[in-house]
C-alpha atoms as a PDB file:
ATOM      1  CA  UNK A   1      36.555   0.049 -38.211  1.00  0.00           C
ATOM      2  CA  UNK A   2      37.522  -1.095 -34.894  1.00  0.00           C
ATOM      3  CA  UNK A   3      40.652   1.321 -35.064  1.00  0.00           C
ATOM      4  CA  UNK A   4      38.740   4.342 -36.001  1.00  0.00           C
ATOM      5  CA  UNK A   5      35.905   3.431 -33.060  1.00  0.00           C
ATOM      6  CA  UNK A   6      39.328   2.894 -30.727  1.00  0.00           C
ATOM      7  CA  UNK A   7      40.630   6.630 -32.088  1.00  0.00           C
ATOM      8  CA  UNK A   8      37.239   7.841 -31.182  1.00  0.00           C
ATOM      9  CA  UNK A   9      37.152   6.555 -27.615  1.00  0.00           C
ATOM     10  CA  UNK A  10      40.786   7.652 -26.397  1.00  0.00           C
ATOM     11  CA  UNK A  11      39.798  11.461 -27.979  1.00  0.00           C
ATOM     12  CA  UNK A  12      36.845  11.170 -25.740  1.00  0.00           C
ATOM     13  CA  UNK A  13      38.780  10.095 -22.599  1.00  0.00           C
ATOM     14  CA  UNK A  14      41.482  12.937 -23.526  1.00  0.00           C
ATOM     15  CA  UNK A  15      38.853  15.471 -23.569  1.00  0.00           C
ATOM     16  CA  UNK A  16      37.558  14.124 -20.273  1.00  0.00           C
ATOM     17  CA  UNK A  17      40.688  14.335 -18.628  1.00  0.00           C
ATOM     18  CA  UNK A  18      41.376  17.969 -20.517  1.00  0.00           C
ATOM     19  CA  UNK A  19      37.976  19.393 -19.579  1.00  0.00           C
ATOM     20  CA  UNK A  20      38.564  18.418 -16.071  1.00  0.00           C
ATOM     21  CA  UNK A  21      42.528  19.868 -15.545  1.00  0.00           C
ATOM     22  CA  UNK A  22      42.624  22.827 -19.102  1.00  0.00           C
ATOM     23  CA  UNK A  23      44.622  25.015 -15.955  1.00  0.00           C
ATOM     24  CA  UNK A  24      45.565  22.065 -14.396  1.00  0.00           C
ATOM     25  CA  UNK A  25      44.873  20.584 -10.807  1.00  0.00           C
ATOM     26  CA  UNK A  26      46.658  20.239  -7.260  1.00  0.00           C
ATOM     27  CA  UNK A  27      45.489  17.127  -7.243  1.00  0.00           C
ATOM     28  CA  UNK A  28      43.160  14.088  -8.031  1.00  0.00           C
ATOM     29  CA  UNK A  29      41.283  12.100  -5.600  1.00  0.00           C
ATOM     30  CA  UNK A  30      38.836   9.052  -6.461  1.00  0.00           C
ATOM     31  CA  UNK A  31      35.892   7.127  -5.270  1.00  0.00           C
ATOM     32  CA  UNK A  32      34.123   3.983  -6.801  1.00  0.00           C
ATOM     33  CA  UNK A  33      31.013   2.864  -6.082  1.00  0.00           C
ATOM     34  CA  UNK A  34      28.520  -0.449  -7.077  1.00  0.00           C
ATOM     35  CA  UNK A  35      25.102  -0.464  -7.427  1.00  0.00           C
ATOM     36  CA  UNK A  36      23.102  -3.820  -8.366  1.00  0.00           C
ATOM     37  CA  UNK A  37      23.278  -7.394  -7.356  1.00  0.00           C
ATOM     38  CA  UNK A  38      26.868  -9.553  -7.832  1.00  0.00           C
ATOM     39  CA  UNK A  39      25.877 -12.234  -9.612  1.00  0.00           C
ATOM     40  CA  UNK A  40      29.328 -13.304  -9.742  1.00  0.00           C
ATOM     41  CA  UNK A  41      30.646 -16.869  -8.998  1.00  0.00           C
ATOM     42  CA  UNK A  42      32.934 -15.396  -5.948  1.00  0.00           C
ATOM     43  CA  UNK A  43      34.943 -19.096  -6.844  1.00  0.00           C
ATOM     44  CA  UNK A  44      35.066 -17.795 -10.486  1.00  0.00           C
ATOM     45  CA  UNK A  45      38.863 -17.831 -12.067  1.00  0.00           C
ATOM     46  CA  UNK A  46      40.437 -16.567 -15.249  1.00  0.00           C
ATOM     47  CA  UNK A  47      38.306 -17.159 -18.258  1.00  0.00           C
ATOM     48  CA  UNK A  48      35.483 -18.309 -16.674  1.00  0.00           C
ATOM     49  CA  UNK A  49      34.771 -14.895 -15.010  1.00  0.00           C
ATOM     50  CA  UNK A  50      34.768 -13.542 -18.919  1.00  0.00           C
ATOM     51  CA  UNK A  51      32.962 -16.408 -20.458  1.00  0.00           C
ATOM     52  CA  UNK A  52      30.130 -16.558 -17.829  1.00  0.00           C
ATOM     53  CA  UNK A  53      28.142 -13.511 -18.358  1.00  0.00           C
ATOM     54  CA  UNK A  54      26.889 -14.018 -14.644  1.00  0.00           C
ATOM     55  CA  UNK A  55      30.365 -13.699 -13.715  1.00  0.00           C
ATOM     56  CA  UNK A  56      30.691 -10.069 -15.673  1.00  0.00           C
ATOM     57  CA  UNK A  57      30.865  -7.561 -12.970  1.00  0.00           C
ATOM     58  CA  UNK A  58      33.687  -9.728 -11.391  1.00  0.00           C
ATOM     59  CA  UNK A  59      35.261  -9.526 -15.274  1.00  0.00           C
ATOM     60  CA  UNK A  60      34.572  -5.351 -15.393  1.00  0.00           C
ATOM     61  CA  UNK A  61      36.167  -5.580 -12.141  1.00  0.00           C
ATOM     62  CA  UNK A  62      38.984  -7.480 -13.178  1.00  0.00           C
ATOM     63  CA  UNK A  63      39.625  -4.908 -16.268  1.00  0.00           C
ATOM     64  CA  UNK A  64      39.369  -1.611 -14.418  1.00  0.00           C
ATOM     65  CA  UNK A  65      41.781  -3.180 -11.824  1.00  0.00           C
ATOM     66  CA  UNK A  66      44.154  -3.938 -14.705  1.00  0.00           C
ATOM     67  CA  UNK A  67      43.568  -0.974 -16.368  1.00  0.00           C
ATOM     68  CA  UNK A  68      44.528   1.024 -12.748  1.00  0.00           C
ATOM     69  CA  UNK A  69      47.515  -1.149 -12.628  1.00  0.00           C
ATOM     70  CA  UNK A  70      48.789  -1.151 -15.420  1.00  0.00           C
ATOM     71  CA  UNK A  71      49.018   3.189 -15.534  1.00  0.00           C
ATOM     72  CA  UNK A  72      49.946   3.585 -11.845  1.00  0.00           C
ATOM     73  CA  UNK A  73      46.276   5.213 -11.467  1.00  0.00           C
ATOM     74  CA  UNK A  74      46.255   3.683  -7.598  1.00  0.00           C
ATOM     75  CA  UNK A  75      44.397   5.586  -5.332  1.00  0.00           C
ATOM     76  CA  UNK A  76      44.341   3.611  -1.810  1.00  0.00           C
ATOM     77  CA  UNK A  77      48.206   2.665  -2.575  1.00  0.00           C
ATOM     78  CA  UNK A  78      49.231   6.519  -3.561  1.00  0.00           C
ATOM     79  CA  UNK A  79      46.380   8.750  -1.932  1.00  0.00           C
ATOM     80  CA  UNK A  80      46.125  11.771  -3.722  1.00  0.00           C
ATOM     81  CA  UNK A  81      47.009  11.611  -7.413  1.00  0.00           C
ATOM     82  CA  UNK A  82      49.268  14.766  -8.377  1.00  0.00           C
ATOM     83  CA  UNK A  83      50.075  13.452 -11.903  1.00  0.00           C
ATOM     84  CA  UNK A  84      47.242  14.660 -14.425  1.00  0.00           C
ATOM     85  CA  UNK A  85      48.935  11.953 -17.203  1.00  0.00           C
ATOM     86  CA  UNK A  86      48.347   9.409 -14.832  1.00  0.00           C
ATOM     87  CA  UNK A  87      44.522   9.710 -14.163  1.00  0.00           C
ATOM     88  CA  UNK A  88      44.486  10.366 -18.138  1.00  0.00           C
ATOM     89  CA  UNK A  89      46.062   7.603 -19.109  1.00  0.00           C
ATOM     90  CA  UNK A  90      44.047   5.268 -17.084  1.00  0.00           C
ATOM     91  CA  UNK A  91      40.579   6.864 -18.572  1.00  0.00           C
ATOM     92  CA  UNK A  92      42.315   6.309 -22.051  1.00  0.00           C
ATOM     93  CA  UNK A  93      42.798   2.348 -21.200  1.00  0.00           C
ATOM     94  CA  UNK A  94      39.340   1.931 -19.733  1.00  0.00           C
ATOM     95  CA  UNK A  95      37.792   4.099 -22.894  1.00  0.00           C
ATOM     96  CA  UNK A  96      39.620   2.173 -25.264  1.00  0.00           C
ATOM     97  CA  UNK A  97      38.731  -1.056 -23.805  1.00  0.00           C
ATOM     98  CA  UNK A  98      36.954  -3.599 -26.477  1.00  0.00           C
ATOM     99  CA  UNK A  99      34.666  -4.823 -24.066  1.00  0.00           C
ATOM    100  CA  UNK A 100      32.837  -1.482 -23.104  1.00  0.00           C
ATOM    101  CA  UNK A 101      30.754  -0.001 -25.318  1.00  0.00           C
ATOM    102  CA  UNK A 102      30.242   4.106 -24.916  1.00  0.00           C
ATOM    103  CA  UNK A 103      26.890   4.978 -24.641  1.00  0.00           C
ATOM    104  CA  UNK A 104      26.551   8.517 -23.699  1.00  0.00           C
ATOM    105  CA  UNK A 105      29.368  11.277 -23.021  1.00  0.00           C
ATOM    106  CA  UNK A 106      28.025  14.164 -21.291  1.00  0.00           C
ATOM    107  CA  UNK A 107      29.419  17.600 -19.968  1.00  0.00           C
ATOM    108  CA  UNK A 108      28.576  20.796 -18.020  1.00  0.00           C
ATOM    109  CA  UNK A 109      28.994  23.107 -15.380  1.00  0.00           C
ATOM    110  CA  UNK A 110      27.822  23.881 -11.970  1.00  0.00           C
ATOM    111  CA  UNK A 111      27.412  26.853 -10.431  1.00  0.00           C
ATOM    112  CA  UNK A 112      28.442  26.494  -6.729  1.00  0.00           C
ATOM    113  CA  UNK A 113      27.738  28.761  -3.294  1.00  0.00           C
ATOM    114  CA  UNK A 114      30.188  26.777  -1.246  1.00  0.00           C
ATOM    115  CA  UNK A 115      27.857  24.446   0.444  1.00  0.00           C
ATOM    116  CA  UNK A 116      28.146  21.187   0.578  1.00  0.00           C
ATOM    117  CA  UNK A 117      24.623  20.399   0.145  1.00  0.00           C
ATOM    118  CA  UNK A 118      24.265  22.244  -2.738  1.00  0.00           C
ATOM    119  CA  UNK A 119      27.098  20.711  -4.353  1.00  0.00           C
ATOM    120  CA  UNK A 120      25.274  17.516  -3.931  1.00  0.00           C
ATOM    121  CA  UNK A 121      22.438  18.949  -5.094  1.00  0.00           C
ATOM    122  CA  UNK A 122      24.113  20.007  -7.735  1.00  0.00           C
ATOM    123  CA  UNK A 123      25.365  17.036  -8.827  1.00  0.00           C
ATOM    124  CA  UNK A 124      22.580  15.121  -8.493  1.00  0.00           C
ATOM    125  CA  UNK A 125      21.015  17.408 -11.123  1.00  0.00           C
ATOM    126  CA  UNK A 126      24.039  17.296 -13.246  1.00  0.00           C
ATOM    127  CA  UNK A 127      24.952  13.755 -13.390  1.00  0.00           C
ATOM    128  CA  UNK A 128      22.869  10.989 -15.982  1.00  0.00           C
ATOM    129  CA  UNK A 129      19.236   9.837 -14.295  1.00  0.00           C
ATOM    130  CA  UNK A 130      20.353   6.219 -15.372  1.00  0.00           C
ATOM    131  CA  UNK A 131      22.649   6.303 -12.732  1.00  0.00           C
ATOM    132  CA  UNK A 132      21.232   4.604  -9.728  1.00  0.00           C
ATOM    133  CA  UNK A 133      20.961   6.153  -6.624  1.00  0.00           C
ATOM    134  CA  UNK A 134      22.353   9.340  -7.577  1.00  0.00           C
ATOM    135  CA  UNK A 135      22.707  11.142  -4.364  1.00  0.00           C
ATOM    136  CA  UNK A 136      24.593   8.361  -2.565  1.00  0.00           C
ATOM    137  CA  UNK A 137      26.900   8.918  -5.784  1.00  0.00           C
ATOM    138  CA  UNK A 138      26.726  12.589  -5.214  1.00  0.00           C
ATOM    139  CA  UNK A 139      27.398  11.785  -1.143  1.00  0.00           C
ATOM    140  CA  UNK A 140      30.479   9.926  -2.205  1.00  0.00           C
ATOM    141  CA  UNK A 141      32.059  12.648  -4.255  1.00  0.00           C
ATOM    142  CA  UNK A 142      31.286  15.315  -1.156  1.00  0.00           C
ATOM    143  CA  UNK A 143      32.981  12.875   1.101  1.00  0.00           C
ATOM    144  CA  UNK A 144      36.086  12.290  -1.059  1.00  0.00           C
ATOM    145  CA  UNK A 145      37.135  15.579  -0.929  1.00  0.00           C
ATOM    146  CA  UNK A 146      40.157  16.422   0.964  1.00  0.00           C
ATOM    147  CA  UNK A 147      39.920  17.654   4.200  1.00  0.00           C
ATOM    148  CA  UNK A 148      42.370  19.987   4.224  1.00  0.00           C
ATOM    149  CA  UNK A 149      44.779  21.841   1.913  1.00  0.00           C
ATOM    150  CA  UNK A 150      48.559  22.079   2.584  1.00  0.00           C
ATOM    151  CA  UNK A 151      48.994  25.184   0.369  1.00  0.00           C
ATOM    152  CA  UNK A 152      46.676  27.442   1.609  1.00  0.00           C
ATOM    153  CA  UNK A 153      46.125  29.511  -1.938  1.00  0.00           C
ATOM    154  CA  UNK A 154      42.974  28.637  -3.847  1.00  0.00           C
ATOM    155  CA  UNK A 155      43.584  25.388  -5.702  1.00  0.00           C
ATOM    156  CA  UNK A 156      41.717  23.437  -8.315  1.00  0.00           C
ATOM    157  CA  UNK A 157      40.825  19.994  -7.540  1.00  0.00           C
ATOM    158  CA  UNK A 158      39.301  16.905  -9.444  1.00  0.00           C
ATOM    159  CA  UNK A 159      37.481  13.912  -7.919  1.00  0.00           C
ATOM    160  CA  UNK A 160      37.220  10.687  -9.759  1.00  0.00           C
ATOM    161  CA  UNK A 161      34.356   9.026  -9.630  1.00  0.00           C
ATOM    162  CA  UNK A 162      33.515   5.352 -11.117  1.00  0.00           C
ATOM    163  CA  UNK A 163      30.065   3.922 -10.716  1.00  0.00           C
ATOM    164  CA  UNK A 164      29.899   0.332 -11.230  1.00  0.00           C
ATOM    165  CA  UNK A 165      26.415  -1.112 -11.425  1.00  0.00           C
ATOM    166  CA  UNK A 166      24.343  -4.566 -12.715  1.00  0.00           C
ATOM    167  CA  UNK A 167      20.733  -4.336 -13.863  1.00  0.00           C
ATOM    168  CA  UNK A 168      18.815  -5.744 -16.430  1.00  0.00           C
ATOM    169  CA  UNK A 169      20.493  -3.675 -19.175  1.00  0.00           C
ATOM    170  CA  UNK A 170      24.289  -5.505 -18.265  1.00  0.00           C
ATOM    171  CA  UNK A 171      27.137  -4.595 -16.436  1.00  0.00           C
ATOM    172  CA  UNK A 172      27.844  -0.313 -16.951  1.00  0.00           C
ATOM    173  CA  UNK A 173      30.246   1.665 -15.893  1.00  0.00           C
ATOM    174  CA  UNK A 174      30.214   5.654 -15.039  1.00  0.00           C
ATOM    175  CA  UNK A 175      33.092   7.862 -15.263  1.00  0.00           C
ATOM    176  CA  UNK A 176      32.362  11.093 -13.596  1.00  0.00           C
ATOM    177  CA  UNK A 177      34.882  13.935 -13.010  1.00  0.00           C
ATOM    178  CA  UNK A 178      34.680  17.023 -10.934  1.00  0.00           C
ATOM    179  CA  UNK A 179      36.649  19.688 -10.726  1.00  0.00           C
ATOM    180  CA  UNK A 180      36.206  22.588  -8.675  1.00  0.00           C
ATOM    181  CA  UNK A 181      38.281  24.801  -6.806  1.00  0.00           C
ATOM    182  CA  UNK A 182      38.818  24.555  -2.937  1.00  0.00           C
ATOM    183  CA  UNK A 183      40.379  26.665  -0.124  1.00  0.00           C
ATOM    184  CA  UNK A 184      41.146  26.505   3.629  1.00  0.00           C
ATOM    185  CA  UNK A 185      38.963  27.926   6.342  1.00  0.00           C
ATOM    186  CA  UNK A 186      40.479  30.176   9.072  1.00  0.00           C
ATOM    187  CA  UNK A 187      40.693  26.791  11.206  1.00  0.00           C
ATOM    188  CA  UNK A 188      42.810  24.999   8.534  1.00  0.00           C
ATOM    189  CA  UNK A 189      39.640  23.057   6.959  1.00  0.00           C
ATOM    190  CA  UNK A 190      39.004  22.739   3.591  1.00  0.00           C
ATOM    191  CA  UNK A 191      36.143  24.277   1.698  1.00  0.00           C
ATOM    192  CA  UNK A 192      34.175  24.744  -1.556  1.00  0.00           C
ATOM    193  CA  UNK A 193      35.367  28.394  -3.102  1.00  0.00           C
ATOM    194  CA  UNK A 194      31.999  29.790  -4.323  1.00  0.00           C
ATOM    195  CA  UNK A 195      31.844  29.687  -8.404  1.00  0.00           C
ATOM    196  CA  UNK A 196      31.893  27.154 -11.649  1.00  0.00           C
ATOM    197  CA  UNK A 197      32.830  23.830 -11.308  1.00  0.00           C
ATOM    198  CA  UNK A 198      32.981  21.532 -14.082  1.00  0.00           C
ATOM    199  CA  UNK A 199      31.408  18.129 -13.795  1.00  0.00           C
ATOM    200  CA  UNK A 200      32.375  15.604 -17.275  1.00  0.00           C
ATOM    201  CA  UNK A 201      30.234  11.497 -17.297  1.00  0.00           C
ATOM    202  CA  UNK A 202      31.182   9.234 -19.761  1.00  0.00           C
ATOM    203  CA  UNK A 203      29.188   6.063 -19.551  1.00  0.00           C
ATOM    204  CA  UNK A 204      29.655   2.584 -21.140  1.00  0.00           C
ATOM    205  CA  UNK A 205      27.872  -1.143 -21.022  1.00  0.00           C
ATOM    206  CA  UNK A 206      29.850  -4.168 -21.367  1.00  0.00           C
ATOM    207  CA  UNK A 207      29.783  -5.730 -24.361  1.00  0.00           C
ATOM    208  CA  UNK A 208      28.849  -9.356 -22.872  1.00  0.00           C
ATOM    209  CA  UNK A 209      29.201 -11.472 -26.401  1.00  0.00           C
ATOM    210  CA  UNK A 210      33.208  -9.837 -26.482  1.00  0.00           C
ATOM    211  CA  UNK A 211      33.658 -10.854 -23.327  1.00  0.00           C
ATOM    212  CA  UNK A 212      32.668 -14.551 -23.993  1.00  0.00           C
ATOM    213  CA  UNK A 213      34.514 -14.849 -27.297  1.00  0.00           C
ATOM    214  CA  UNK A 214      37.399 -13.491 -26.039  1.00  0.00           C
ATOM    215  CA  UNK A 215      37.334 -14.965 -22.718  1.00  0.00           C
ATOM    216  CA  UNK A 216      40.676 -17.505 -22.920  1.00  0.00           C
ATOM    217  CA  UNK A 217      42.349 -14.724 -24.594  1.00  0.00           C
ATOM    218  CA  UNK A 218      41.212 -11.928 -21.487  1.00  0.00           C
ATOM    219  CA  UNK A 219      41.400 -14.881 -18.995  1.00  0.00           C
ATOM    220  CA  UNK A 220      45.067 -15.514 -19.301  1.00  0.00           C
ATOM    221  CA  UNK A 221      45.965 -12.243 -18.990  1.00  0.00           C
ATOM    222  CA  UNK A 222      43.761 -10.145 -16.750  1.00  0.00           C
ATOM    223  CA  UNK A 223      43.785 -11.506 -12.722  1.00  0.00           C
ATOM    224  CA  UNK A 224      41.070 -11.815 -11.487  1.00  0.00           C
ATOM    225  CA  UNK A 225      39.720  -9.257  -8.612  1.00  0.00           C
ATOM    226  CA  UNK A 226      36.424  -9.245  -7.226  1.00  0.00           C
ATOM    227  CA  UNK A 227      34.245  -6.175  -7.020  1.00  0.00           C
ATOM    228  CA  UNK A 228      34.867  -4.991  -3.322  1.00  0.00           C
ATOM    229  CA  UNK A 229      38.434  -5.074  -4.299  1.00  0.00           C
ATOM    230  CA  UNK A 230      38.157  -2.983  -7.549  1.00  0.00           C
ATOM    231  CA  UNK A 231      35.996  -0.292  -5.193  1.00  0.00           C
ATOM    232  CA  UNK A 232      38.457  -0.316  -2.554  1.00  0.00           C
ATOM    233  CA  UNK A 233      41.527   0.092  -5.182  1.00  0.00           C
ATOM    234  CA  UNK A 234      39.985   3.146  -6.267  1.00  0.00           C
ATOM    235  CA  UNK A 235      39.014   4.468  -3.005  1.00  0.00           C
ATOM    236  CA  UNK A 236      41.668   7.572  -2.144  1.00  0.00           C
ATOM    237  CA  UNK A 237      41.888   7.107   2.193  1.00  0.00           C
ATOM    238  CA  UNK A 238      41.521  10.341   3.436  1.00  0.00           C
ATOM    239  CA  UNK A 239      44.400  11.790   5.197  1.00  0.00           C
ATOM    240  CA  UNK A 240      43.504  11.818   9.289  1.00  0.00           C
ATOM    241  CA  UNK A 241      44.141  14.753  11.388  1.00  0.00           C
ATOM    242  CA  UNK A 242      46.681  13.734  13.736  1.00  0.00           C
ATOM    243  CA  UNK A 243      46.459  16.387  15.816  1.00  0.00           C
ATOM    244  CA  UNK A 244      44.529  14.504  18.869  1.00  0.00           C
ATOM    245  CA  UNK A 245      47.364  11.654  18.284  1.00  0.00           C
ATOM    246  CA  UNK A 246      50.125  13.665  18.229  1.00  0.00           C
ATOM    247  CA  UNK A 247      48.778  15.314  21.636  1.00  0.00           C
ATOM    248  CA  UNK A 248      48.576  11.647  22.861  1.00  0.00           C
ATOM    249  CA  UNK A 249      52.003  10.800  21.760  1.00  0.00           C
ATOM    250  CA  UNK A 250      53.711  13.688  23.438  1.00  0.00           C
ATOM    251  CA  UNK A 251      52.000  13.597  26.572  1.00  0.00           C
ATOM    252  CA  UNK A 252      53.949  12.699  29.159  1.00  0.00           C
ATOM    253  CA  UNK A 253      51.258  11.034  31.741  1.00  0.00           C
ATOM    254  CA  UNK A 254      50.543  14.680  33.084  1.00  0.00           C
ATOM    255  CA  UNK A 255      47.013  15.572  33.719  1.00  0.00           C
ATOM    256  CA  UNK A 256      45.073  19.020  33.870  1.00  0.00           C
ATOM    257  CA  UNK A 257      43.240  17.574  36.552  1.00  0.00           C
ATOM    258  CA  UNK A 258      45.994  16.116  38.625  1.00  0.00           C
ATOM    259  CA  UNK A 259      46.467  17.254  41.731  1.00  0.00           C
ATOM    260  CA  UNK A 260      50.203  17.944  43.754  1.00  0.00           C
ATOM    261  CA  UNK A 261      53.126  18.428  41.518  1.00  0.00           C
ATOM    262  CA  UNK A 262      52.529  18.958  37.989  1.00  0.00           C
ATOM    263  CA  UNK A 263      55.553  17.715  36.636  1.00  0.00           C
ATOM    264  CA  UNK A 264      55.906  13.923  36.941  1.00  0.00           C
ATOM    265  CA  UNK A 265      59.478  12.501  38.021  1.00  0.00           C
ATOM    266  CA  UNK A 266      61.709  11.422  35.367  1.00  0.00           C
ATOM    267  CA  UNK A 267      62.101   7.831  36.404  1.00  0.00           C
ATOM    268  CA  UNK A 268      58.775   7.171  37.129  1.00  0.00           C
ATOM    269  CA  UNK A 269      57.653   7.917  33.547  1.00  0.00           C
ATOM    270  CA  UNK A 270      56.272   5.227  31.413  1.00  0.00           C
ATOM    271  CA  UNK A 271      58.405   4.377  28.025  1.00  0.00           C
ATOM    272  CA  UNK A 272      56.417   4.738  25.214  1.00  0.00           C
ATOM    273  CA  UNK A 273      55.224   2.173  22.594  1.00  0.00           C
ATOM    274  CA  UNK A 274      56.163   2.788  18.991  1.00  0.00           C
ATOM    275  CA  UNK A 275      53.882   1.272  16.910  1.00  0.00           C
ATOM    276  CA  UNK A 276      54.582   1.088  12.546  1.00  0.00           C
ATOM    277  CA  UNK A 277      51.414   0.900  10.410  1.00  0.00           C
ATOM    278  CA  UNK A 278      51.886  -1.680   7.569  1.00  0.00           C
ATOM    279  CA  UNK A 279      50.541  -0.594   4.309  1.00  0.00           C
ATOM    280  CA  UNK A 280      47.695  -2.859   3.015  1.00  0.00           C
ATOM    281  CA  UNK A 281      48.462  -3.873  -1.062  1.00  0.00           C
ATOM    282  CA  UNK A 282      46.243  -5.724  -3.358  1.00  0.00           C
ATOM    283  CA  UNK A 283      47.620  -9.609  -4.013  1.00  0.00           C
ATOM    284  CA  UNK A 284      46.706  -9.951  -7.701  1.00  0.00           C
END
């Protein structure tokens, strides 16, 4: 029984992942999101954060983190995600997960304008109403959208968003995708091509008595991360423009309102500062 109810979750997470790329996509960016109170013991370690079912939205955390680990499905590491398999084989692990029960799968279209606001209002409408605060969720989707395209062609893109939230219910968990197609402006900017989107929500609730039983057993083998962590994980940074930098950078101490000679000597000019940008990672 519990392979056929696995069989039945991984189809649904393949048809997710399908519905969202069937042409495929230029690429995959993701936001996560938590709504509710952390009840969590932020002390909390291994199988206590699974056998406390306080501690359970540190221990849904803990297995989405894994889950992103362990199929490369890394986000604030990797920025955009360009491999479809990837983002499908982390919905498969999460949707085949023990612990999380599927509730509801729901899919749809949109039709768009090329707004932004309608988008959100779109999704808003689109997206389950036992999602809490929908339009910040629908705000986070707008915002995670690239802000520019480096092929300037049409292109179909997907964002990824998980919605973690604690009520009275449990701990649930939202998967939304949606995919719609984008294009650069005249100034270089990306924006919404007027036309369908497709917007795909799984949801689940953790199954709080698996989580307890199984605890030692989850425990030893899942680290633990706290919630913030998991978010920020998931969280694709959006490529700056570097364009004001840049200018900085190859100015050479000349100013437009300088007065006398416009060129400044060559051993009077300062030497530049090279500064290197360390990639944060995730101890786990």
């Amino acid at each position: 029984m519990r392979f056929v109810k696995s069989l039945l979750l991984a189809c649904t997470a393949a048809v997710m992942v399908a519905h969202a790329s069937a042409e495929g996509v230029a690429g995959i960016v993701s936001t996560a999101i938590f709504f509710g109170e952390d009840t969590s013991d932020p002390d909390a370690r291994g199988a206590e954060v699974f056998r406390d079912p306080r501690n359970h939205p540190v221990a849904v955390a803990s297995v989405i983190a894994f889950s992103a680990y362990q199929t490369g499905f890394l986000p604030q590491e990797r920025g955009v995600i360009t491999d479809e398999s990837v983002y499908a084989n982390f919905m498969k692990k999460i949707a085949t997960f023990p612990g999380l029960l599927l509730r509801s799968t729901k899919q749809g279209s949109m039709a768009l304008n090329g707004s932004s606001d309608q988008l959100k209002e779109q999704i808003i409408q689109s997206i389950e109403s036992e999602v809490a605060n929908r339009n910040v969720v629908a705000d986070s989707i707008v915002d995670a959208l690239p802000l520019s395209l480096e092929d300037k062609a049409k292109q179909d893109w997907t964002v990824s968003a998980l919605v973690l939230q604690k009520d009275e219910e449990g701990v649930k968990v939202d998967l939304i995708a949606i995919t719609l197609n984008l294009h650069n402006n005249k100034t270089g900017q990306a924006e919404i091509t007027p036309g369908k989107a497709s917007v795909h929500q799984d949801s689940f609730i953790a199954n709080a008595a698996f989580l307890s039983i199984n605890a030692d057993a989850l425990g030893s083998r899942i680290e633990t991360v706290q919630v913030q962590a998991m978010l920020d994980l998931l969280t694709t940074p959006h490529k700056k423009d570097d364009g004001e930098l840049q200018m900085w950078l190859d100015n050479k101490g000349q100013s437009s309102c300088a007065t006398g000679s416009q060129s400044e000597p060559e051993d009077r000019r300062r030497h530049r500062n090279l500064y290197s940008f360390a990639q944060w990672r995730m101890n786990m």
